[in-house]
PDB file of N, CA and C in Angstrom:
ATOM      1  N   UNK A   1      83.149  77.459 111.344  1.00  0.00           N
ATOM      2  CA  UNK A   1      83.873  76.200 111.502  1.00  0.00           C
ATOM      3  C   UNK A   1      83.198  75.127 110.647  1.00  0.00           C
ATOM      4  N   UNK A   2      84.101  74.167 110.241  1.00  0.00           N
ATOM      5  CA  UNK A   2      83.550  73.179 109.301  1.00  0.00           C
ATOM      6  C   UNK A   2      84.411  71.828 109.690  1.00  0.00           C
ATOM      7  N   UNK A   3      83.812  70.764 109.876  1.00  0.00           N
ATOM      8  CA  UNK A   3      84.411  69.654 110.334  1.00  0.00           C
ATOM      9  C   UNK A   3      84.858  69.014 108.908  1.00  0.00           C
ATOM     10  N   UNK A   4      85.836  68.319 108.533  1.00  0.00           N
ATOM     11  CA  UNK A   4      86.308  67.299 107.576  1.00  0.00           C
ATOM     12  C   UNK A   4      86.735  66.402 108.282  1.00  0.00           C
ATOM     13  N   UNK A   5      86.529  65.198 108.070  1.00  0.00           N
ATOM     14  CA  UNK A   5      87.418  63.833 108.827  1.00  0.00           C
ATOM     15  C   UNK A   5      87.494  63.673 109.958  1.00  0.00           C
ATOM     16  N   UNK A   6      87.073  64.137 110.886  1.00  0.00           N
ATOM     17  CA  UNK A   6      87.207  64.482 112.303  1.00  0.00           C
ATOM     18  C   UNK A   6      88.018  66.099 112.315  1.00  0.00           C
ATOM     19  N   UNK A   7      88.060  66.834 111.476  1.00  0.00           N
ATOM     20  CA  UNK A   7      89.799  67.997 111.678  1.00  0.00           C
ATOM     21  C   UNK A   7      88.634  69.290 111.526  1.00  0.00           C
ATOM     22  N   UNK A   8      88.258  69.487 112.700  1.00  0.00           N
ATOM     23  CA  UNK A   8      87.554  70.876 113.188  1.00  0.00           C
ATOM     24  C   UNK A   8      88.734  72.443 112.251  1.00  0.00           C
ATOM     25  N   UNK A   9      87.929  72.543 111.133  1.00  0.00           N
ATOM     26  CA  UNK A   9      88.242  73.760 110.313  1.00  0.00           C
ATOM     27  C   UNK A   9      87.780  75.282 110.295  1.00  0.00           C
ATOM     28  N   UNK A  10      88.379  76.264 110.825  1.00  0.00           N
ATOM     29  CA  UNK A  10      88.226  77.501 110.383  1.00  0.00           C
ATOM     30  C   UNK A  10      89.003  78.572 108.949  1.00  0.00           C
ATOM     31  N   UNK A  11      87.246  78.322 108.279  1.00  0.00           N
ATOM     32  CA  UNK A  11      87.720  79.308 106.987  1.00  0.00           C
ATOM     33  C   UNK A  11      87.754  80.915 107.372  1.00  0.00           C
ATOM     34  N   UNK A  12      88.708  81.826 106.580  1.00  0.00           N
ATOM     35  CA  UNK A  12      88.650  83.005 107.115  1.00  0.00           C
ATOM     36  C   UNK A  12      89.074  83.578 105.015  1.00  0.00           C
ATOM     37  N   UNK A  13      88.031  83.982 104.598  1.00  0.00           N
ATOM     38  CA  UNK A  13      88.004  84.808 103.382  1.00  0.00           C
ATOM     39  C   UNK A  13      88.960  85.885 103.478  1.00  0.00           C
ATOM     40  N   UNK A  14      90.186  85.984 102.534  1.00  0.00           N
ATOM     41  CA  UNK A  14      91.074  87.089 102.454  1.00  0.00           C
ATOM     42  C   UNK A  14      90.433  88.093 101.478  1.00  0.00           C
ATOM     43  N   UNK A  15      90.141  89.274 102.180  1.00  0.00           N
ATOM     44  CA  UNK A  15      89.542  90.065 101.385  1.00  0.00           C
ATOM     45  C   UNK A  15      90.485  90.273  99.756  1.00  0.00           C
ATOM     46  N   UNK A  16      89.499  90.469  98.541  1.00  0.00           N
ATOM     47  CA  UNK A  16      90.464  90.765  97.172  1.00  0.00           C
ATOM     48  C   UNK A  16      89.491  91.354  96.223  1.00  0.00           C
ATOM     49  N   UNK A  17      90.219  92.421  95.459  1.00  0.00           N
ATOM     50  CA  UNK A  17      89.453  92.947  94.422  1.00  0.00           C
ATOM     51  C   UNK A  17      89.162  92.444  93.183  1.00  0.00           C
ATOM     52  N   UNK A  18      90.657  90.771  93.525  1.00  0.00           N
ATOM     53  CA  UNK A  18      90.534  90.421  92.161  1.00  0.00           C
ATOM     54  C   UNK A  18      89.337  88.949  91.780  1.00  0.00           C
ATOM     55  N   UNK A  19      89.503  88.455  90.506  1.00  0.00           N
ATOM     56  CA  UNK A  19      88.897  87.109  90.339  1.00  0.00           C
ATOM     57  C   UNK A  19      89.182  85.864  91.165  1.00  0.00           C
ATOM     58  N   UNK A  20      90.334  85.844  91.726  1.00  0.00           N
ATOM     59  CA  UNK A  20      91.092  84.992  92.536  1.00  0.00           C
ATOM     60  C   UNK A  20      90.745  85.142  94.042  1.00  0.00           C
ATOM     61  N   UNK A  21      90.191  84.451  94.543  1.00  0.00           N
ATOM     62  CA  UNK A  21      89.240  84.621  96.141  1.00  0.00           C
ATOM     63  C   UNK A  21      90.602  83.684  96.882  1.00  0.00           C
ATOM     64  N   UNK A  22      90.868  83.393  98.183  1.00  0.00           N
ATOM     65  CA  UNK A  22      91.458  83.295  99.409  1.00  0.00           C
ATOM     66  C   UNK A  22      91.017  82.999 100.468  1.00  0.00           C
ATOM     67  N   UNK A  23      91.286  82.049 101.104  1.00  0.00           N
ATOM     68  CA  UNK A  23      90.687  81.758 102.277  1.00  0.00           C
ATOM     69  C   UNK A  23      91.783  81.032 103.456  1.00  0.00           C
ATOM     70  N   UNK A  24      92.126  81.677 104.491  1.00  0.00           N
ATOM     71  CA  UNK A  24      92.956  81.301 105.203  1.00  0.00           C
ATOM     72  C   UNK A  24      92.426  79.850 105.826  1.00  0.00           C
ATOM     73  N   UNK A  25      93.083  78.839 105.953  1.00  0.00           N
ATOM     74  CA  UNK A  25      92.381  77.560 106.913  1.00  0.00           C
ATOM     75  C   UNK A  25      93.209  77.914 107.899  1.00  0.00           C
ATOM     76  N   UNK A  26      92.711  77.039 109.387  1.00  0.00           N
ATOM     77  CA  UNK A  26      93.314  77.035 110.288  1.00  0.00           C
ATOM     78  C   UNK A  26      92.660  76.017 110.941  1.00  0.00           C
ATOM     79  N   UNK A  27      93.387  74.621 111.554  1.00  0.00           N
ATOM     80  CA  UNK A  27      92.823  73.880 112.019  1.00  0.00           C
ATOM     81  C   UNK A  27      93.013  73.686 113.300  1.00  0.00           C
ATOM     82  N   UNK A  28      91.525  73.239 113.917  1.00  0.00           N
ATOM     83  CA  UNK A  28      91.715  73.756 115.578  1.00  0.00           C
ATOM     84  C   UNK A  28      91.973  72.143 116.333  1.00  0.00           C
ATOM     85  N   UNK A  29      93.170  72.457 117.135  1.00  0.00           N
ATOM     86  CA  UNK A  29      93.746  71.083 117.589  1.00  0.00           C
ATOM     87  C   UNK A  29      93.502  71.213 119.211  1.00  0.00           C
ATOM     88  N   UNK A  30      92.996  70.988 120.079  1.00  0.00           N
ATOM     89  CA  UNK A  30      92.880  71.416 121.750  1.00  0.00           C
ATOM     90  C   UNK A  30      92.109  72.700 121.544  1.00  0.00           C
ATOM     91  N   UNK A  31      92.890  73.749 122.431  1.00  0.00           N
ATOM     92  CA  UNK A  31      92.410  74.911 122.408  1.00  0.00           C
ATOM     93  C   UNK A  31      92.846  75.605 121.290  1.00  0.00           C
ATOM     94  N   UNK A  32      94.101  75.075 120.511  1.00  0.00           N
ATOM     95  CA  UNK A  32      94.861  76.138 119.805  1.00  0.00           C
ATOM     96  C   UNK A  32      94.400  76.016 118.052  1.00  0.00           C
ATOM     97  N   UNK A  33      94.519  76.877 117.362  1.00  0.00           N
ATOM     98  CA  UNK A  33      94.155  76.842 115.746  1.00  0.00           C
ATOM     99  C   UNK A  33      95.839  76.870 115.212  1.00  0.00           C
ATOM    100  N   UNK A  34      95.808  76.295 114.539  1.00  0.00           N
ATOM    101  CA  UNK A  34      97.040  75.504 113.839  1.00  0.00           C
ATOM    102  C   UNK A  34      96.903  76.191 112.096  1.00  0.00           C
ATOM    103  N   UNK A  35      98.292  76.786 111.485  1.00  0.00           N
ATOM    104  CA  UNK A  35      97.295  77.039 110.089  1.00  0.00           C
ATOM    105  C   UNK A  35      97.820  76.204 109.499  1.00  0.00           C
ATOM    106  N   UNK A  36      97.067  75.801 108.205  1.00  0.00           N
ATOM    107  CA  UNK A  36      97.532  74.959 107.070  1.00  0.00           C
ATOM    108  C   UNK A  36      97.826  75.532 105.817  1.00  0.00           C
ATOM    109  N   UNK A  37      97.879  74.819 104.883  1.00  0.00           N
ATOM    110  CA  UNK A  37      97.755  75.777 103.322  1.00  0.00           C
ATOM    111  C   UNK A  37      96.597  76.566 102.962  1.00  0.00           C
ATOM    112  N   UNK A  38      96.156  77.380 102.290  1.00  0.00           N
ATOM    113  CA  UNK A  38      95.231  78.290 102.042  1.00  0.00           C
ATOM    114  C   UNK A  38      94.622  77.436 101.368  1.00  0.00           C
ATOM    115  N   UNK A  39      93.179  77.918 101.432  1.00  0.00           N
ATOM    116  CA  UNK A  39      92.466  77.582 100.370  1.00  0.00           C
ATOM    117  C   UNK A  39      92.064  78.105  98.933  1.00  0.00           C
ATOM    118  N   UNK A  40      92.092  78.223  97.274  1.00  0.00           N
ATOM    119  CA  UNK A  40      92.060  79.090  96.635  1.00  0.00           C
ATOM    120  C   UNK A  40      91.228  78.772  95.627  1.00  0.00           C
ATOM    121  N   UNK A  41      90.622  79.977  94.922  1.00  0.00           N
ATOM    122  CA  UNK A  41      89.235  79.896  94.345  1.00  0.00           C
ATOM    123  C   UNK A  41      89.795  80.753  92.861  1.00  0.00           C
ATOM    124  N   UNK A  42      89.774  80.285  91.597  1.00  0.00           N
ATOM    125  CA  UNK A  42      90.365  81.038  90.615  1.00  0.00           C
ATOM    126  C   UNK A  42      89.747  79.307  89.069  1.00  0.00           C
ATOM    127  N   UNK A  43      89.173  80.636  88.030  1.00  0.00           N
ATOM    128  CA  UNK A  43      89.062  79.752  87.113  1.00  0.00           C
ATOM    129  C   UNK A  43      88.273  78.665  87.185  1.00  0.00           C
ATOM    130  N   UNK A  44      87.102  78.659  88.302  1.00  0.00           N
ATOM    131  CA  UNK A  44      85.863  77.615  88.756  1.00  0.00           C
ATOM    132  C   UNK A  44      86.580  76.561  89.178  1.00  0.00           C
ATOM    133  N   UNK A  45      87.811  77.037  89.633  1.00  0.00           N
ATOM    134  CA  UNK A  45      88.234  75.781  90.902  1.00  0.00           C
ATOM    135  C   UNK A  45      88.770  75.947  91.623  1.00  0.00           C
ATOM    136  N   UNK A  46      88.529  75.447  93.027  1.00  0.00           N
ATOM    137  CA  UNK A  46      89.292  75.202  93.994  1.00  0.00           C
ATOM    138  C   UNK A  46      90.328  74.820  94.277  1.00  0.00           C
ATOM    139  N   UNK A  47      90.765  75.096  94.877  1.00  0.00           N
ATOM    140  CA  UNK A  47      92.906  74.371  95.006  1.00  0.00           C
ATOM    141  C   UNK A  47      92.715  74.429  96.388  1.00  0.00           C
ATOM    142  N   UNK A  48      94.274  73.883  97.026  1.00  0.00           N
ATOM    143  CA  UNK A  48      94.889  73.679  97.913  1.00  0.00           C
ATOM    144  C   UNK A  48      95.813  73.368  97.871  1.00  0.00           C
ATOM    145  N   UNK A  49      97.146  73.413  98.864  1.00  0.00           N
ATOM    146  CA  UNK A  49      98.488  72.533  98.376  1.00  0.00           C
ATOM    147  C   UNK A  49      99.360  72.225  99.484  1.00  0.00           C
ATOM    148  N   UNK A  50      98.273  70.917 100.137  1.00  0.00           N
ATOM    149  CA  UNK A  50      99.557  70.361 101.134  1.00  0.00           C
ATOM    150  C   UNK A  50     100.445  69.851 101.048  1.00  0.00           C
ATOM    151  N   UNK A  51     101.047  69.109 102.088  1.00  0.00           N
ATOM    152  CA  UNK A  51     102.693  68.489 101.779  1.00  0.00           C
ATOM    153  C   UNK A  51     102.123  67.318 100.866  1.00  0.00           C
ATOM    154  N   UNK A  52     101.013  66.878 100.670  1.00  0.00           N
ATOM    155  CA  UNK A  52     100.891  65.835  99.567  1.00  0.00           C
ATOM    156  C   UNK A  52     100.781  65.768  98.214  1.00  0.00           C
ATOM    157  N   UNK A  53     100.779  67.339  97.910  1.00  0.00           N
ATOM    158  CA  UNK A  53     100.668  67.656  96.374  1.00  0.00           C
ATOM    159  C   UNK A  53      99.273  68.697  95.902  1.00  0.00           C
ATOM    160  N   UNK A  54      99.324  69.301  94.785  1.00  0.00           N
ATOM    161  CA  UNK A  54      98.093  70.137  94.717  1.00  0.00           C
ATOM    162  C   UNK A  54      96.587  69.529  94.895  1.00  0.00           C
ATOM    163  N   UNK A  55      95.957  69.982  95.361  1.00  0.00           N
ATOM    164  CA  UNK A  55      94.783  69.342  94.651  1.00  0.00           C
ATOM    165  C   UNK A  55      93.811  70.554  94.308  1.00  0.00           C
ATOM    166  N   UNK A  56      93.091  70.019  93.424  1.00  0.00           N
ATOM    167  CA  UNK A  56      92.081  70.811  92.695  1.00  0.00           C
ATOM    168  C   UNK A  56      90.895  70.178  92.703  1.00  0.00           C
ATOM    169  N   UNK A  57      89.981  71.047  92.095  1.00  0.00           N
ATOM    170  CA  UNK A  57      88.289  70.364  92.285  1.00  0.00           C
ATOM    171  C   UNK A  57      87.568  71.813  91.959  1.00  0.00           C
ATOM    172  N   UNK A  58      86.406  71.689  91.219  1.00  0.00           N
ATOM    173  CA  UNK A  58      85.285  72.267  91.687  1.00  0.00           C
ATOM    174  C   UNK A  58      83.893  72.733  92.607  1.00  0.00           C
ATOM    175  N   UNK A  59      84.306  71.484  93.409  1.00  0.00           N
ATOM    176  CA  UNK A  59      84.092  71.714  94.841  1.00  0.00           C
ATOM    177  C   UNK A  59      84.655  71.880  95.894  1.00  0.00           C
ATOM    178  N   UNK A  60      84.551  72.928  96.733  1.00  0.00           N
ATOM    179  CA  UNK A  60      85.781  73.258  97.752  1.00  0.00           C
ATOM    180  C   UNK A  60      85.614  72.169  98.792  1.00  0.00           C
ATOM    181  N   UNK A  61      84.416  71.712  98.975  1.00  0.00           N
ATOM    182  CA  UNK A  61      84.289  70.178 100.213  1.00  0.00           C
ATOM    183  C   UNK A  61      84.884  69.397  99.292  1.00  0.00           C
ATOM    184  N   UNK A  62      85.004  68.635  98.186  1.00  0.00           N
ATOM    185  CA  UNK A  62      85.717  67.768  98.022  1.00  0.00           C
ATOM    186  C   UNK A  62      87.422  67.965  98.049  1.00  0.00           C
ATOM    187  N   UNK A  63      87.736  69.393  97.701  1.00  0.00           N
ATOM    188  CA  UNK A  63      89.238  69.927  98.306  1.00  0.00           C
ATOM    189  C   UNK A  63      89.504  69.594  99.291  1.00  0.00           C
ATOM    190  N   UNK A  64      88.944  70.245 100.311  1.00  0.00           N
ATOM    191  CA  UNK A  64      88.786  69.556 101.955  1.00  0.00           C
ATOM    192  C   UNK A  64      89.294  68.247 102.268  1.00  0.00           C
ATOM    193  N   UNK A  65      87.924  67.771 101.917  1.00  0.00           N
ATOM    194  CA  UNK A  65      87.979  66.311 101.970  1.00  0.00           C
ATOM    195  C   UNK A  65      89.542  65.493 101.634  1.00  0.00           C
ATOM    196  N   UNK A  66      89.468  65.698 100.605  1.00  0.00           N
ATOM    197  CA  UNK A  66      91.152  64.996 100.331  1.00  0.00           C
ATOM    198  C   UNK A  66      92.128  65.670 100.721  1.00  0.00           C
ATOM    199  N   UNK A  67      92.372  67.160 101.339  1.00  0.00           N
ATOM    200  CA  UNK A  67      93.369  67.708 102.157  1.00  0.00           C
ATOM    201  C   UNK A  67      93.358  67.025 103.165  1.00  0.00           C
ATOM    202  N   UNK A  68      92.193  66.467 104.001  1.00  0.00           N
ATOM    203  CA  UNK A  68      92.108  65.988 105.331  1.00  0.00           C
ATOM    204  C   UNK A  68      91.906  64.985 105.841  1.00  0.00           C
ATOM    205  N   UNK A  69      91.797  64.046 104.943  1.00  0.00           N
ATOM    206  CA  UNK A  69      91.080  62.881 104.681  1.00  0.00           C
ATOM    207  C   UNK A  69      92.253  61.449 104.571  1.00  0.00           C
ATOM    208  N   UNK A  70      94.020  62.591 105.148  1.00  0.00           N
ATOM    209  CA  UNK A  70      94.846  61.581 105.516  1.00  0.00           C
ATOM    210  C   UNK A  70      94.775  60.961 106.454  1.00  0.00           C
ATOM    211  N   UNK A  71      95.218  59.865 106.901  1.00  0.00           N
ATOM    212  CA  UNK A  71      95.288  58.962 108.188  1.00  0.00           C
ATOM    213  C   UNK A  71      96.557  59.551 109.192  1.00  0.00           C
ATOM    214  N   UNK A  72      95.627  59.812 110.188  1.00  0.00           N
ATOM    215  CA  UNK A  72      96.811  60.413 111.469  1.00  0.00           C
ATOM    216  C   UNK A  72      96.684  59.520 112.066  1.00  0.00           C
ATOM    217  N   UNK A  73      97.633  58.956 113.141  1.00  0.00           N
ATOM    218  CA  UNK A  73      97.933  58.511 114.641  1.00  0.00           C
ATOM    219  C   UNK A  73      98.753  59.509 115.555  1.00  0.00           C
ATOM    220  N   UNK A  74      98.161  59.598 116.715  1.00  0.00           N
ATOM    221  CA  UNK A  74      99.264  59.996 117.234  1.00  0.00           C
ATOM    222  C   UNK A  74     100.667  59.726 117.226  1.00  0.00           C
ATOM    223  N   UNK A  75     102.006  60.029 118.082  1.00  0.00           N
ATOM    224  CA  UNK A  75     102.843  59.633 117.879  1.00  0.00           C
ATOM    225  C   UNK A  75     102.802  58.286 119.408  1.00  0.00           C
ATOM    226  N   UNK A  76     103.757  57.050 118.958  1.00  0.00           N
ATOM    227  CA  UNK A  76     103.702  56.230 120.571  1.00  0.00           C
ATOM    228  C   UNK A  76     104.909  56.894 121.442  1.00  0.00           C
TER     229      UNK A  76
END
């Protein structure tokens, strides 16, 4: 588990033979894990691609970071 922003994260490595590595996220909300977009490792960078658009980086915490690093409220 890895915390970003307050958003308690579980990485889970998709096994691969190829250059291109995988990592399932799943973010844990109460008791339950919630999944999000994958995380992906290809060409010395990191990706991701939430509903806000790709992002890339060579660091997978700074991927994170700006995957998660939107402003939530609950709903009133």
């Amino acid at each position: 588990m890895v915390s970003v922003h307050g958003h308690r994260l579980q990485l889970e490595l998709v096994p691969s033979q190829t250059a291109r590595k995988t990592w399932h996220v799943a973010e844990q909300l109460g008791a339950h894990l919630v999944g999000q977009p994958p995380l992906h490792y290809e060409g010395g960078a990191f990706s991701t691609d939430p509903s806000t658009g790709t992002i890339t980086d060579a660091d997978w915490g700074v991927v994170l970071m700006r995957a998660f690093g939107r402003s939530w409220s609950p709903p009133k």
